[in-house]
PDB file of N, CA and C in Angstrom:
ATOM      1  N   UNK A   1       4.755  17.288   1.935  1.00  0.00           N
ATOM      2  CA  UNK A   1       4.558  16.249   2.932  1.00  0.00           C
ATOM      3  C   UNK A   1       3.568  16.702   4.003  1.00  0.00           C
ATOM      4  N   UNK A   2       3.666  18.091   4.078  1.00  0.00           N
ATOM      5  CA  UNK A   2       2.674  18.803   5.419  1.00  0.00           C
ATOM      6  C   UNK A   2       1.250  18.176   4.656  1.00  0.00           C
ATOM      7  N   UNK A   3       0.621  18.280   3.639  1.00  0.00           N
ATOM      8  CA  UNK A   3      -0.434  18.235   3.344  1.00  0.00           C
ATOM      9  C   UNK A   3      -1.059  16.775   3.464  1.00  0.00           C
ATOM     10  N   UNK A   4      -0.322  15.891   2.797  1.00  0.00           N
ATOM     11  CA  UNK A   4      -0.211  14.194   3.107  1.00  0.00           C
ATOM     12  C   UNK A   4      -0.327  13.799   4.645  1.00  0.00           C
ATOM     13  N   UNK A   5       0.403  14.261   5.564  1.00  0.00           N
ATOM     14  CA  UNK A   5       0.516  14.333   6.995  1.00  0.00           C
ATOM     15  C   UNK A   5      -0.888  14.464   8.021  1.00  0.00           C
ATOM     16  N   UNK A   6      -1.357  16.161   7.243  1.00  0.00           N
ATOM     17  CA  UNK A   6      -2.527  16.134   7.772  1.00  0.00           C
ATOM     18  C   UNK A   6      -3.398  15.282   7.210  1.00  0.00           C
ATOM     19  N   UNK A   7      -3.521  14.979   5.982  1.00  0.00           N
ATOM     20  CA  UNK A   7      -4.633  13.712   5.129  1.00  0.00           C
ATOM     21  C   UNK A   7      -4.763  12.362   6.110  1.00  0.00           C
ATOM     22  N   UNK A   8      -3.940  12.617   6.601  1.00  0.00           N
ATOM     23  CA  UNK A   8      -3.414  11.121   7.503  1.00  0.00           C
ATOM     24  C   UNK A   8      -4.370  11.434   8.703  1.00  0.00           C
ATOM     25  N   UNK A   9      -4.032  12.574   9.223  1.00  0.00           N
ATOM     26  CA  UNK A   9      -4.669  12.741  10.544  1.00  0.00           C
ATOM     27  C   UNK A   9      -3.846  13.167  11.671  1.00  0.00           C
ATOM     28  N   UNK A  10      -2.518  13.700  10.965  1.00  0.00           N
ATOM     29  CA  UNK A  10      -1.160  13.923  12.031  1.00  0.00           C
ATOM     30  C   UNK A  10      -1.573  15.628  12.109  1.00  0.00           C
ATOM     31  N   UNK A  11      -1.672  16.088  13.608  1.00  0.00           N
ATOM     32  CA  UNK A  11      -2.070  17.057  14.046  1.00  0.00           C
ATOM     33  C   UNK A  11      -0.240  17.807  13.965  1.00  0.00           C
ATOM     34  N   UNK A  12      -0.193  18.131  13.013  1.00  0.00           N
ATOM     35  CA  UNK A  12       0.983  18.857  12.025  1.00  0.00           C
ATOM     36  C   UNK A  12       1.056  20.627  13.137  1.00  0.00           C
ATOM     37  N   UNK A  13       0.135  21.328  13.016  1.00  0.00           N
ATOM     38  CA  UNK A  13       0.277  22.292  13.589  1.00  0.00           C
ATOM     39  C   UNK A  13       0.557  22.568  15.097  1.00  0.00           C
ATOM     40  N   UNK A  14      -0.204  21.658  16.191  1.00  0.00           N
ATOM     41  CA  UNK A  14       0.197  21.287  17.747  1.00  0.00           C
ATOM     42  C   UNK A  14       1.275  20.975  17.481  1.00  0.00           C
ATOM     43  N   UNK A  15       2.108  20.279  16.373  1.00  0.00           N
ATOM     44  CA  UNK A  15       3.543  19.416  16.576  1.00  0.00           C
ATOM     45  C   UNK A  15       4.782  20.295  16.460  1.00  0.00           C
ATOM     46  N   UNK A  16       4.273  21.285  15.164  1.00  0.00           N
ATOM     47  CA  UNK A  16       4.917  22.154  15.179  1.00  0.00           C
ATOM     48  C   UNK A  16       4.993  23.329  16.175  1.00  0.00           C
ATOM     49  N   UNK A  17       4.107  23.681  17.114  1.00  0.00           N
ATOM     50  CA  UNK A  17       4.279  24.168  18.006  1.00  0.00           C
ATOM     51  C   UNK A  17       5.475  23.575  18.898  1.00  0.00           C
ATOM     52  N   UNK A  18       5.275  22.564  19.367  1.00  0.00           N
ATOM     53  CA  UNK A  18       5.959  21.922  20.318  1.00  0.00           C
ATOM     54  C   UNK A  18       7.614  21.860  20.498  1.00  0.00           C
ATOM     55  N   UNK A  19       7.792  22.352  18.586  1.00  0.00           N
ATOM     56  CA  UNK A  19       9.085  22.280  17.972  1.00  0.00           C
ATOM     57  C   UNK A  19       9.169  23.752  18.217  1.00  0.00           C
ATOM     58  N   UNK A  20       9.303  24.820  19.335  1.00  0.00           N
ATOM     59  CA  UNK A  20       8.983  26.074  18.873  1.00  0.00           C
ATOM     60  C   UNK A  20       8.689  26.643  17.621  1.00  0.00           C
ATOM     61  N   UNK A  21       7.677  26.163  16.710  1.00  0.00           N
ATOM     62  CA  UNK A  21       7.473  26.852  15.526  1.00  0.00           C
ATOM     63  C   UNK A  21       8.083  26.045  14.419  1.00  0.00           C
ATOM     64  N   UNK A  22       9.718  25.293  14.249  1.00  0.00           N
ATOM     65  CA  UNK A  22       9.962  24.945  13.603  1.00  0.00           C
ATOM     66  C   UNK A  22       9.380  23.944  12.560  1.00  0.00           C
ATOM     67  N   UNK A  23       8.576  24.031  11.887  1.00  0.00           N
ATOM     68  CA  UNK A  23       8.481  23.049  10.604  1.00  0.00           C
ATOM     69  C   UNK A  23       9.735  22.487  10.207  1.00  0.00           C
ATOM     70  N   UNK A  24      11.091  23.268   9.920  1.00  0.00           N
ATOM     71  CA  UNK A  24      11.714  22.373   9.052  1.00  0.00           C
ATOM     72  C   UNK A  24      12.412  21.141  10.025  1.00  0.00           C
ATOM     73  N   UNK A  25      12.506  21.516  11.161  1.00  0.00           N
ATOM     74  CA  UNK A  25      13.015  20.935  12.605  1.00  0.00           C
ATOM     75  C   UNK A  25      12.056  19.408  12.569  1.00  0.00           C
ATOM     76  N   UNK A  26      10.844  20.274  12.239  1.00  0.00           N
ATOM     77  CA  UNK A  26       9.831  18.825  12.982  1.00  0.00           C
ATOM     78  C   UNK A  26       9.835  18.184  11.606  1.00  0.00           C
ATOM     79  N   UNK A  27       9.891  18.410  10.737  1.00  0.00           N
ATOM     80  CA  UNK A  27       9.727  17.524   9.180  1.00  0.00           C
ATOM     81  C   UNK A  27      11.110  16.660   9.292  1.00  0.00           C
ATOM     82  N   UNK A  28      12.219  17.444  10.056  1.00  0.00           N
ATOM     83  CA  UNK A  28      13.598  16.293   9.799  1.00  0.00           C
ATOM     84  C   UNK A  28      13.139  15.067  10.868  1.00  0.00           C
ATOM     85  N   UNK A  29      12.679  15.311  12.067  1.00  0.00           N
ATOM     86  CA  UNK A  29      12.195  14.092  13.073  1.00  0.00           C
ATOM     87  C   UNK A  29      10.983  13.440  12.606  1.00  0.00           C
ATOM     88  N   UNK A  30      10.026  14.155  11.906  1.00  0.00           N
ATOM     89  CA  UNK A  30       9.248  13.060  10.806  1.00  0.00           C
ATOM     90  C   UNK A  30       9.905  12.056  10.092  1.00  0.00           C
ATOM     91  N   UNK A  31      10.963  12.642   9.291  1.00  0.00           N
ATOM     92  CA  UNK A  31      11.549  11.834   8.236  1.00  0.00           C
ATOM     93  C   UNK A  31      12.083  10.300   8.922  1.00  0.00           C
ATOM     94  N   UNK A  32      12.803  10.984  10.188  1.00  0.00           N
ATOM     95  CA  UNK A  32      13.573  10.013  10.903  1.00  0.00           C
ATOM     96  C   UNK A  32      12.845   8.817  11.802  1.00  0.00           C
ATOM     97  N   UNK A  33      11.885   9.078  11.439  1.00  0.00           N
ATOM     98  CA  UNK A  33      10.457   8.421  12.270  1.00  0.00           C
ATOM     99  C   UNK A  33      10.560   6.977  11.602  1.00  0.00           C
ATOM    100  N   UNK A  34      10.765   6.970   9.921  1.00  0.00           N
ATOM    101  CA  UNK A  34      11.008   5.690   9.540  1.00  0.00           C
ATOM    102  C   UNK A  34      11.548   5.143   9.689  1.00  0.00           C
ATOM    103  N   UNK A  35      12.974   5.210  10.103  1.00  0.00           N
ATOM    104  CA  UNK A  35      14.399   5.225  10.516  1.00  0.00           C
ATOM    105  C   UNK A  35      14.222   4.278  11.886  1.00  0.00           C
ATOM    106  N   UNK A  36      13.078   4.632  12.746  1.00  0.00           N
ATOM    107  CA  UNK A  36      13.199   4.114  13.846  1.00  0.00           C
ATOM    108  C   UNK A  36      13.378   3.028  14.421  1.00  0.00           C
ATOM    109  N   UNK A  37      13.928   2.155  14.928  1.00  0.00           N
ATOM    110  CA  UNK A  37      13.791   1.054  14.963  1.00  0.00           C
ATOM    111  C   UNK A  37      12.677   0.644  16.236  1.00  0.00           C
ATOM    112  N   UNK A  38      12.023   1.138  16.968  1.00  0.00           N
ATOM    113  CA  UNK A  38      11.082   0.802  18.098  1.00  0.00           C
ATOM    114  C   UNK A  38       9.588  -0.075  17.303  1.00  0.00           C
ATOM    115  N   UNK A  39       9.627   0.099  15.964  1.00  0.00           N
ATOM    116  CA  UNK A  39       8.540  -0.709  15.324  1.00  0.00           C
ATOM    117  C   UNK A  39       8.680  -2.106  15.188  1.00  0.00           C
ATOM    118  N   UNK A  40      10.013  -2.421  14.670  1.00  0.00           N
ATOM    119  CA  UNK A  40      10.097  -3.479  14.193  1.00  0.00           C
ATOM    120  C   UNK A  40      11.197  -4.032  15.754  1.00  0.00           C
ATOM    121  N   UNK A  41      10.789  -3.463  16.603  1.00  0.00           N
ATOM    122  CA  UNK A  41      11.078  -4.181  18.224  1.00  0.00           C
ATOM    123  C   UNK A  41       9.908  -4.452  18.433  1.00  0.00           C
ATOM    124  N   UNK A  42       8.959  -3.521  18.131  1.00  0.00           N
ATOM    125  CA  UNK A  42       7.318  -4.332  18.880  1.00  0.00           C
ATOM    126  C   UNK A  42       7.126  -5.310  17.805  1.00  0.00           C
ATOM    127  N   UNK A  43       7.356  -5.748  16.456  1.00  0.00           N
ATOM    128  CA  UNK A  43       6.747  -6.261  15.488  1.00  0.00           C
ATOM    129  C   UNK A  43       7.744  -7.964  16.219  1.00  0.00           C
ATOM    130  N   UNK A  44       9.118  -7.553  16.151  1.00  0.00           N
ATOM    131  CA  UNK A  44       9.667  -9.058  16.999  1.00  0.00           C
ATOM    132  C   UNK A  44       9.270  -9.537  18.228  1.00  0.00           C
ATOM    133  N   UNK A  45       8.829  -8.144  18.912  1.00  0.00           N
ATOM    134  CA  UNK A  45       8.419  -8.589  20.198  1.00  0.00           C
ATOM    135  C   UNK A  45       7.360  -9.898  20.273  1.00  0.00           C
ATOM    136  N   UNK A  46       6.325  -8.961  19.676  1.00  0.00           N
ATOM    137  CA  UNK A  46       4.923  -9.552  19.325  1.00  0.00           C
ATOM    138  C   UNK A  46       5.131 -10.820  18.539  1.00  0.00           C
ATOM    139  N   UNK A  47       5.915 -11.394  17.902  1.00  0.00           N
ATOM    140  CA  UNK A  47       5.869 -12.429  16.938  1.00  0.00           C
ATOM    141  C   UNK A  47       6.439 -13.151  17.830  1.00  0.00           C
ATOM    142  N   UNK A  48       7.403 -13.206  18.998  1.00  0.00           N
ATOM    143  CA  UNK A  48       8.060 -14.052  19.323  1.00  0.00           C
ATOM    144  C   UNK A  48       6.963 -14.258  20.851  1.00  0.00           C
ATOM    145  N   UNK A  49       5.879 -13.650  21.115  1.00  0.00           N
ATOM    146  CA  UNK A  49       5.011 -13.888  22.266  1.00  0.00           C
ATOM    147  C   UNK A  49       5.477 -12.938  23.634  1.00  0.00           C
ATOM    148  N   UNK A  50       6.863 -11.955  23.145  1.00  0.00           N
ATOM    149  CA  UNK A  50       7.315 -11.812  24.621  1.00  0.00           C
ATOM    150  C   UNK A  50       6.800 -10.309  25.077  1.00  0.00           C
ATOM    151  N   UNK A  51       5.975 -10.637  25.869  1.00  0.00           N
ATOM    152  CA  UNK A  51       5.184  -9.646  26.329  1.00  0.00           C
ATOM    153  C   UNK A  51       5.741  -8.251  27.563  1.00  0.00           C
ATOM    154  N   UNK A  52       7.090  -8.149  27.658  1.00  0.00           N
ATOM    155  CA  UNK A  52       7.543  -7.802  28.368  1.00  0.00           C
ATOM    156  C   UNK A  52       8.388  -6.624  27.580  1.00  0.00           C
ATOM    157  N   UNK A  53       8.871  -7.255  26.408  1.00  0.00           N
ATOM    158  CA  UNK A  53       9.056  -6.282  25.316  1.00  0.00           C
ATOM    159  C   UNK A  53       8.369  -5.816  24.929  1.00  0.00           C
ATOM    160  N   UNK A  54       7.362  -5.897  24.242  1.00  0.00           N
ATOM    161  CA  UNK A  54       6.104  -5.802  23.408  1.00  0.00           C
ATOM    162  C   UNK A  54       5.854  -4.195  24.151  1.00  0.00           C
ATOM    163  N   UNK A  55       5.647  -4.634  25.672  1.00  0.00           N
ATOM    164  CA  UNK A  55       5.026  -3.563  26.080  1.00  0.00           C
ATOM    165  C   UNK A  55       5.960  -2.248  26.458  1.00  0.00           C
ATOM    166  N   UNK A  56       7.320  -2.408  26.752  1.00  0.00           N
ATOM    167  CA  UNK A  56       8.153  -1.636  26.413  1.00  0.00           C
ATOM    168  C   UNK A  56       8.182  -0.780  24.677  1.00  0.00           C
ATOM    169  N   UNK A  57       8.286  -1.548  23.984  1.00  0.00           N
ATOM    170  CA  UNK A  57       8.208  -1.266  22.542  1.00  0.00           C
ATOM    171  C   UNK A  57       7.132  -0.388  22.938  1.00  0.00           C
ATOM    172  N   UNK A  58       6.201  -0.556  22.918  1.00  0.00           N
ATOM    173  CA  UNK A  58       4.567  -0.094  22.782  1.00  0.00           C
ATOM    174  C   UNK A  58       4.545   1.323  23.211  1.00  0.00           C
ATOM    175  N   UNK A  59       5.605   1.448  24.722  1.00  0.00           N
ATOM    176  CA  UNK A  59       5.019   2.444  25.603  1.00  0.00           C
ATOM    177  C   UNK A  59       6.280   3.460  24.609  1.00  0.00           C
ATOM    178  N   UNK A  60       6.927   2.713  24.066  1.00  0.00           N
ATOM    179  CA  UNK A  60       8.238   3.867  23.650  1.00  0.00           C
ATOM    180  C   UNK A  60       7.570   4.566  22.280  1.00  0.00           C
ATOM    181  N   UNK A  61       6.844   3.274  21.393  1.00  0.00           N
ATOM    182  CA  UNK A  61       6.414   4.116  20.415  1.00  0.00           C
ATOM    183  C   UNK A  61       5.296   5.298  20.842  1.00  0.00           C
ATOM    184  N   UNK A  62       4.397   4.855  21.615  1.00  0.00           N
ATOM    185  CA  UNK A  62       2.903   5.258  22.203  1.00  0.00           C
ATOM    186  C   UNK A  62       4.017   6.980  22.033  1.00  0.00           C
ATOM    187  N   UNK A  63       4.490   7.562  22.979  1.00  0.00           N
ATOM    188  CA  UNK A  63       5.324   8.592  23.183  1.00  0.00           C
ATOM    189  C   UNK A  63       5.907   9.465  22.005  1.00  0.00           C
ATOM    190  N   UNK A  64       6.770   8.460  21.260  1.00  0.00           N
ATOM    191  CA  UNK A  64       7.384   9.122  20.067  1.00  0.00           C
ATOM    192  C   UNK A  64       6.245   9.758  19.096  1.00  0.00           C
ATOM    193  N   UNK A  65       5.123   8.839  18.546  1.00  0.00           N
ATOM    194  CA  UNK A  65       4.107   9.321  17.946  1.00  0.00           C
ATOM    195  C   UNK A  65       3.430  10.582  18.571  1.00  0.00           C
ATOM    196  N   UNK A  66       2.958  10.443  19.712  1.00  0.00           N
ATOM    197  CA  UNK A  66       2.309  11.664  20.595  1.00  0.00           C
ATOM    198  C   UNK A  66       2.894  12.787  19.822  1.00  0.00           C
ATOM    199  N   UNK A  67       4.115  12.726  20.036  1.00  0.00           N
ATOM    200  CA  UNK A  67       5.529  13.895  20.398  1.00  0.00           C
ATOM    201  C   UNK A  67       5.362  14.439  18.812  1.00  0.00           C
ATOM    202  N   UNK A  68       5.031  13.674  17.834  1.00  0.00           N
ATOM    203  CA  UNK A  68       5.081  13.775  16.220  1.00  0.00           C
ATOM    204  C   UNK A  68       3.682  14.015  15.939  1.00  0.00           C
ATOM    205  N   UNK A  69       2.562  14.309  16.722  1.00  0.00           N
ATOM    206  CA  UNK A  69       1.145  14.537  16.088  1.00  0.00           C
ATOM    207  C   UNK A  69       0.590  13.368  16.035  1.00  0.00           C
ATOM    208  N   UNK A  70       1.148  12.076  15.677  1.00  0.00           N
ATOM    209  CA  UNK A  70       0.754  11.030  15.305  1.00  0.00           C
ATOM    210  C   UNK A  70      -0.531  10.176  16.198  1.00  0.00           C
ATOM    211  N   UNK A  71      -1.273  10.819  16.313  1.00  0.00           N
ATOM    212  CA  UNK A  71      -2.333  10.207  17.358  1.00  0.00           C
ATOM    213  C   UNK A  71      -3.170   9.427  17.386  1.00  0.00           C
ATOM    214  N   UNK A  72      -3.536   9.163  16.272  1.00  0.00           N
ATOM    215  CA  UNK A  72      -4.464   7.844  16.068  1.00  0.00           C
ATOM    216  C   UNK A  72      -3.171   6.444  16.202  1.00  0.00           C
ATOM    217  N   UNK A  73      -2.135   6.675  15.939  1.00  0.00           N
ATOM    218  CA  UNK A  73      -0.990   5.732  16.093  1.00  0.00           C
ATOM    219  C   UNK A  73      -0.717   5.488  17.749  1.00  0.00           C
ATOM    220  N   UNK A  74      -0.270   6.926  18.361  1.00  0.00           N
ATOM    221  CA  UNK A  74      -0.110   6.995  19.769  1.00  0.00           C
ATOM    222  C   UNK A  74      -1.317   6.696  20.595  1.00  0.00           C
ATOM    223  N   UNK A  75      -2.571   6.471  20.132  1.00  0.00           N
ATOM    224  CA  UNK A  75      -3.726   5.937  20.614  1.00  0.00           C
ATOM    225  C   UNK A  75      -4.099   4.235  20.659  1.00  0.00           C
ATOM    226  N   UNK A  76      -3.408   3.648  19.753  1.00  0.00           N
ATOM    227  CA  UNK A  76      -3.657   2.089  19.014  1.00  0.00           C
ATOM    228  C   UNK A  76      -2.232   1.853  20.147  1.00  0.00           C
ATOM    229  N   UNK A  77      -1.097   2.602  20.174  1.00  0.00           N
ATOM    230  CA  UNK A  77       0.092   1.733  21.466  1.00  0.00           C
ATOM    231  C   UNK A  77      -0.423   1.866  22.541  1.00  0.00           C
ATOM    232  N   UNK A  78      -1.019   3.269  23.193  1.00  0.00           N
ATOM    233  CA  UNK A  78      -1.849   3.406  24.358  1.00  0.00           C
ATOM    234  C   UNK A  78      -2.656   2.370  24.550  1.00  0.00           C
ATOM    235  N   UNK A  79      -3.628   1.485  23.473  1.00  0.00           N
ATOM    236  CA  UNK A  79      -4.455   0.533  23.674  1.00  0.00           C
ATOM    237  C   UNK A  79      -3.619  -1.405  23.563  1.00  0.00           C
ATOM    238  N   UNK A  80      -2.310  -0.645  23.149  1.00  0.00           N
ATOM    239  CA  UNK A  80      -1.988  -1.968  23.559  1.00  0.00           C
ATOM    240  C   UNK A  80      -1.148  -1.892  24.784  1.00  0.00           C
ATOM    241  N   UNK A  81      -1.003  -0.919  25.610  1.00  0.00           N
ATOM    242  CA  UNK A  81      -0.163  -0.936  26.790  1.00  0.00           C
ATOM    243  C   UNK A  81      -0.927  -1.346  27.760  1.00  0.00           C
ATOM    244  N   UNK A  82      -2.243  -0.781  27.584  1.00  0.00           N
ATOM    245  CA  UNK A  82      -3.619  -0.569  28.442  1.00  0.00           C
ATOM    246  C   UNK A  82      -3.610  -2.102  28.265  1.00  0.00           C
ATOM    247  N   UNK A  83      -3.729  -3.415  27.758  1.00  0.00           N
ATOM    248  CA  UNK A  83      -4.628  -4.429  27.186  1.00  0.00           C
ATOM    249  C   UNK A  83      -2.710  -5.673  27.763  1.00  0.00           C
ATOM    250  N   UNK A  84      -1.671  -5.153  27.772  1.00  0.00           N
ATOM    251  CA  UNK A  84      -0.944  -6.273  28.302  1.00  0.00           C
ATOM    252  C   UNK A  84      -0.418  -5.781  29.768  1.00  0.00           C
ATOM    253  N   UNK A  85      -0.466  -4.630  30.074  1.00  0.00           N
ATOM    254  CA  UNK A  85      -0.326  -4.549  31.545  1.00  0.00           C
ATOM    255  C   UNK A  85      -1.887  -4.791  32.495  1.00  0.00           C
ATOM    256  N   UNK A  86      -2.925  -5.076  31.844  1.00  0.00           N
ATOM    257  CA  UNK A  86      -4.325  -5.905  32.017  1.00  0.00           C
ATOM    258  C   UNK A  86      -3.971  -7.310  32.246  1.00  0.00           C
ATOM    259  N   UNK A  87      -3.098  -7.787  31.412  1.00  0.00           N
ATOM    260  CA  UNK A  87      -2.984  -9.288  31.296  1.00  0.00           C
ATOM    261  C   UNK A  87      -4.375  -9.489  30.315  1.00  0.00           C
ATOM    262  N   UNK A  88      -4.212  -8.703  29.457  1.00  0.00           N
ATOM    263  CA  UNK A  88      -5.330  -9.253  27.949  1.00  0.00           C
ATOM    264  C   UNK A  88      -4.713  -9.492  27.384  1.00  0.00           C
ATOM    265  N   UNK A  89      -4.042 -10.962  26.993  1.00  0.00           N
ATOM    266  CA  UNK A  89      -3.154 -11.386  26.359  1.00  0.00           C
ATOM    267  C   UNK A  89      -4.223 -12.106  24.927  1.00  0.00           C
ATOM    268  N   UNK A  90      -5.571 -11.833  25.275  1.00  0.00           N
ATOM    269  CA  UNK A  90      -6.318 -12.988  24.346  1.00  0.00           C
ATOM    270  C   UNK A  90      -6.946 -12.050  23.052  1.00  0.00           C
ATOM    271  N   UNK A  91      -6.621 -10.801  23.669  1.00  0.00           N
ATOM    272  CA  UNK A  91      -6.929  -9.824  22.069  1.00  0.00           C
ATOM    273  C   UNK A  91      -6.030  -9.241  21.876  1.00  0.00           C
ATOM    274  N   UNK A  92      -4.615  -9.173  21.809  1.00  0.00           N
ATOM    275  CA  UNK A  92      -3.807  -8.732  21.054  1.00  0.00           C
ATOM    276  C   UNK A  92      -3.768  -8.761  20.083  1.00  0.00           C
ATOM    277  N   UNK A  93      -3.648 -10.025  19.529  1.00  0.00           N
ATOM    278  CA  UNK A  93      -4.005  -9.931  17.702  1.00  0.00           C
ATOM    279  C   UNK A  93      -4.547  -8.927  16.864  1.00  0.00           C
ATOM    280  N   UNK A  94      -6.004  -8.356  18.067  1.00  0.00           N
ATOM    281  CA  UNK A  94      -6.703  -7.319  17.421  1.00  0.00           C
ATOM    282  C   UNK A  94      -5.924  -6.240  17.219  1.00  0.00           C
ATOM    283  N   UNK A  95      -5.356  -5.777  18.969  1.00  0.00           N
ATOM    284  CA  UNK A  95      -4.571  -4.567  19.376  1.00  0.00           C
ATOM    285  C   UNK A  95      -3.667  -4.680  18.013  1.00  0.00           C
ATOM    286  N   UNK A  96      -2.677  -5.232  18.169  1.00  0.00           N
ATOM    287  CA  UNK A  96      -1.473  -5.063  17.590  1.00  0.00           C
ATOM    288  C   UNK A  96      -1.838  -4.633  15.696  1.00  0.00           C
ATOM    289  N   UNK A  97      -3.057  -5.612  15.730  1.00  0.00           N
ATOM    290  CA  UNK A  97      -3.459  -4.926  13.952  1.00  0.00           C
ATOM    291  C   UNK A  97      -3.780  -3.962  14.002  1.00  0.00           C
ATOM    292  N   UNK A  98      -4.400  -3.277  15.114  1.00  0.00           N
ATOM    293  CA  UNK A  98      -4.665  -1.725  14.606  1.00  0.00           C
ATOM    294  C   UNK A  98      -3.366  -0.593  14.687  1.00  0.00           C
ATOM    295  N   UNK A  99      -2.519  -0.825  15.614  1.00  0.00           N
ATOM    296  CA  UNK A  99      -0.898  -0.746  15.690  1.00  0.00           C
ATOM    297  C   UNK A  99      -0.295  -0.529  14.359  1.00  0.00           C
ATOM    298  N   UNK A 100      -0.545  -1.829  13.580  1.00  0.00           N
ATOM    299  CA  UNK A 100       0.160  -1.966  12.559  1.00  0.00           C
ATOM    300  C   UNK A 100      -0.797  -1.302  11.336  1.00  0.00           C
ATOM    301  N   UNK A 101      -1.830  -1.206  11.351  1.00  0.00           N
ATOM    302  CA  UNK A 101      -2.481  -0.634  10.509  1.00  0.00           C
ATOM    303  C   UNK A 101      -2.299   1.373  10.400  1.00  0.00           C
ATOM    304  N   UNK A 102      -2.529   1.462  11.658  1.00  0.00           N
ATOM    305  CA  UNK A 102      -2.224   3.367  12.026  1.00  0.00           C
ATOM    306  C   UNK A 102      -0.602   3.642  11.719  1.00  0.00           C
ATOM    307  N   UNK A 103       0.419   2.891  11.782  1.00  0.00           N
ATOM    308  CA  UNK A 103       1.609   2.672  11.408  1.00  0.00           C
ATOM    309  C   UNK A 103       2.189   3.134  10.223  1.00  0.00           C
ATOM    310  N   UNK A 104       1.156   1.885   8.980  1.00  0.00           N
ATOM    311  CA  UNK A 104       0.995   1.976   8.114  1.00  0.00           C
ATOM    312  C   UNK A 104       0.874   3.213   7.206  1.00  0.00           C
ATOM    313  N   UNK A 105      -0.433   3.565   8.130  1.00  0.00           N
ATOM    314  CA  UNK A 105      -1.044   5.442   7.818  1.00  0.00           C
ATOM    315  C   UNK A 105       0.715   6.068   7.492  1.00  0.00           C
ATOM    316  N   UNK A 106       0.620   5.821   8.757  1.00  0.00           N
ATOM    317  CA  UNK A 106       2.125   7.138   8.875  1.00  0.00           C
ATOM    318  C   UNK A 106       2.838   6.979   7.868  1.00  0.00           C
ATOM    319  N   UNK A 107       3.291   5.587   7.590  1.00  0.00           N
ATOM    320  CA  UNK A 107       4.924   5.574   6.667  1.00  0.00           C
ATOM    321  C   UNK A 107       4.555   6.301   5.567  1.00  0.00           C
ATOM    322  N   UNK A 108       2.895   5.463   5.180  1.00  0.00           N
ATOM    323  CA  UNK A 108       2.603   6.066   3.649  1.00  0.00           C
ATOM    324  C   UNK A 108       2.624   7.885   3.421  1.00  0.00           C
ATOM    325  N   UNK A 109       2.104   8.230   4.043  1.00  0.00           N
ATOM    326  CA  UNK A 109       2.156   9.600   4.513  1.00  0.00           C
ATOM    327  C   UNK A 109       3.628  10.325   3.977  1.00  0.00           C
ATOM    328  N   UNK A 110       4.292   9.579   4.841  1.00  0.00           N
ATOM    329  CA  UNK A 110       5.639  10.297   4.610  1.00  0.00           C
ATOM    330  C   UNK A 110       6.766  10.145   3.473  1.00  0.00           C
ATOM    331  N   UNK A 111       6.339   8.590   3.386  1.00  0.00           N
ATOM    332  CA  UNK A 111       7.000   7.985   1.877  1.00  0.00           C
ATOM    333  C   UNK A 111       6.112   9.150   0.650  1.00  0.00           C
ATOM    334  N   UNK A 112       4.989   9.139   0.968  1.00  0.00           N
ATOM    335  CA  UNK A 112       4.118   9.839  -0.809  1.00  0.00           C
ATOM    336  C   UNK A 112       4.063   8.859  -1.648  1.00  0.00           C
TER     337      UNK A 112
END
């Protein structure tokens, strides 16, 4: 999975630092990453228009990813936190697809 991870673009080695060293530590909070439910809170958020969640969701995933290497992911919530505490409510569509697209990256990654 380490190798898939980095293919992705998940900065695997900073993460494992962070875990003092542990790989097998940080591979069990990878795993559990799918598990999460903060995705499919921004995915209802966003479908139902409520922007108050959305951006909660956003700022919780933005964090968790960071914390996991996941940075092109934790970069796409950063740009949607940045874009509804703006009151850019008129390109979200965009935001949120790249959200869901860097997302994507990850699961596949970890599924194989």
């Amino acid at each position: 999975m380490i190798r898939r991870l980095q293919e992705a673009g998940v900065d695997v080695a900073g993460s494992v630092n962070r875990f003092s060293g542990n790989e097998a530590l940080y591979l069990r909070f990878v795993e559990r990453f799918r598990e999460d439910e903060t995705y499919s809170q921004l995915c209802r958020a966003y479908q139902k228009g409520d922007h108050e969640q959305l951006l909660t969701a956003a700022h919780t995933l933005k964090g968790v990813a960071a914390n996991l290497g996941m940075n092109a992911l934790s970069d796409a919530c950063a740009g949607l936190v940045r874009k509804l505490r703006a009151g850019e409510t008129d390109v979200l569509e965009e935001v949120y697809g790249e959200v869901a697209r860097q997302y994507k990256v990850i699961v596949d990654a970890i599924s194989g």
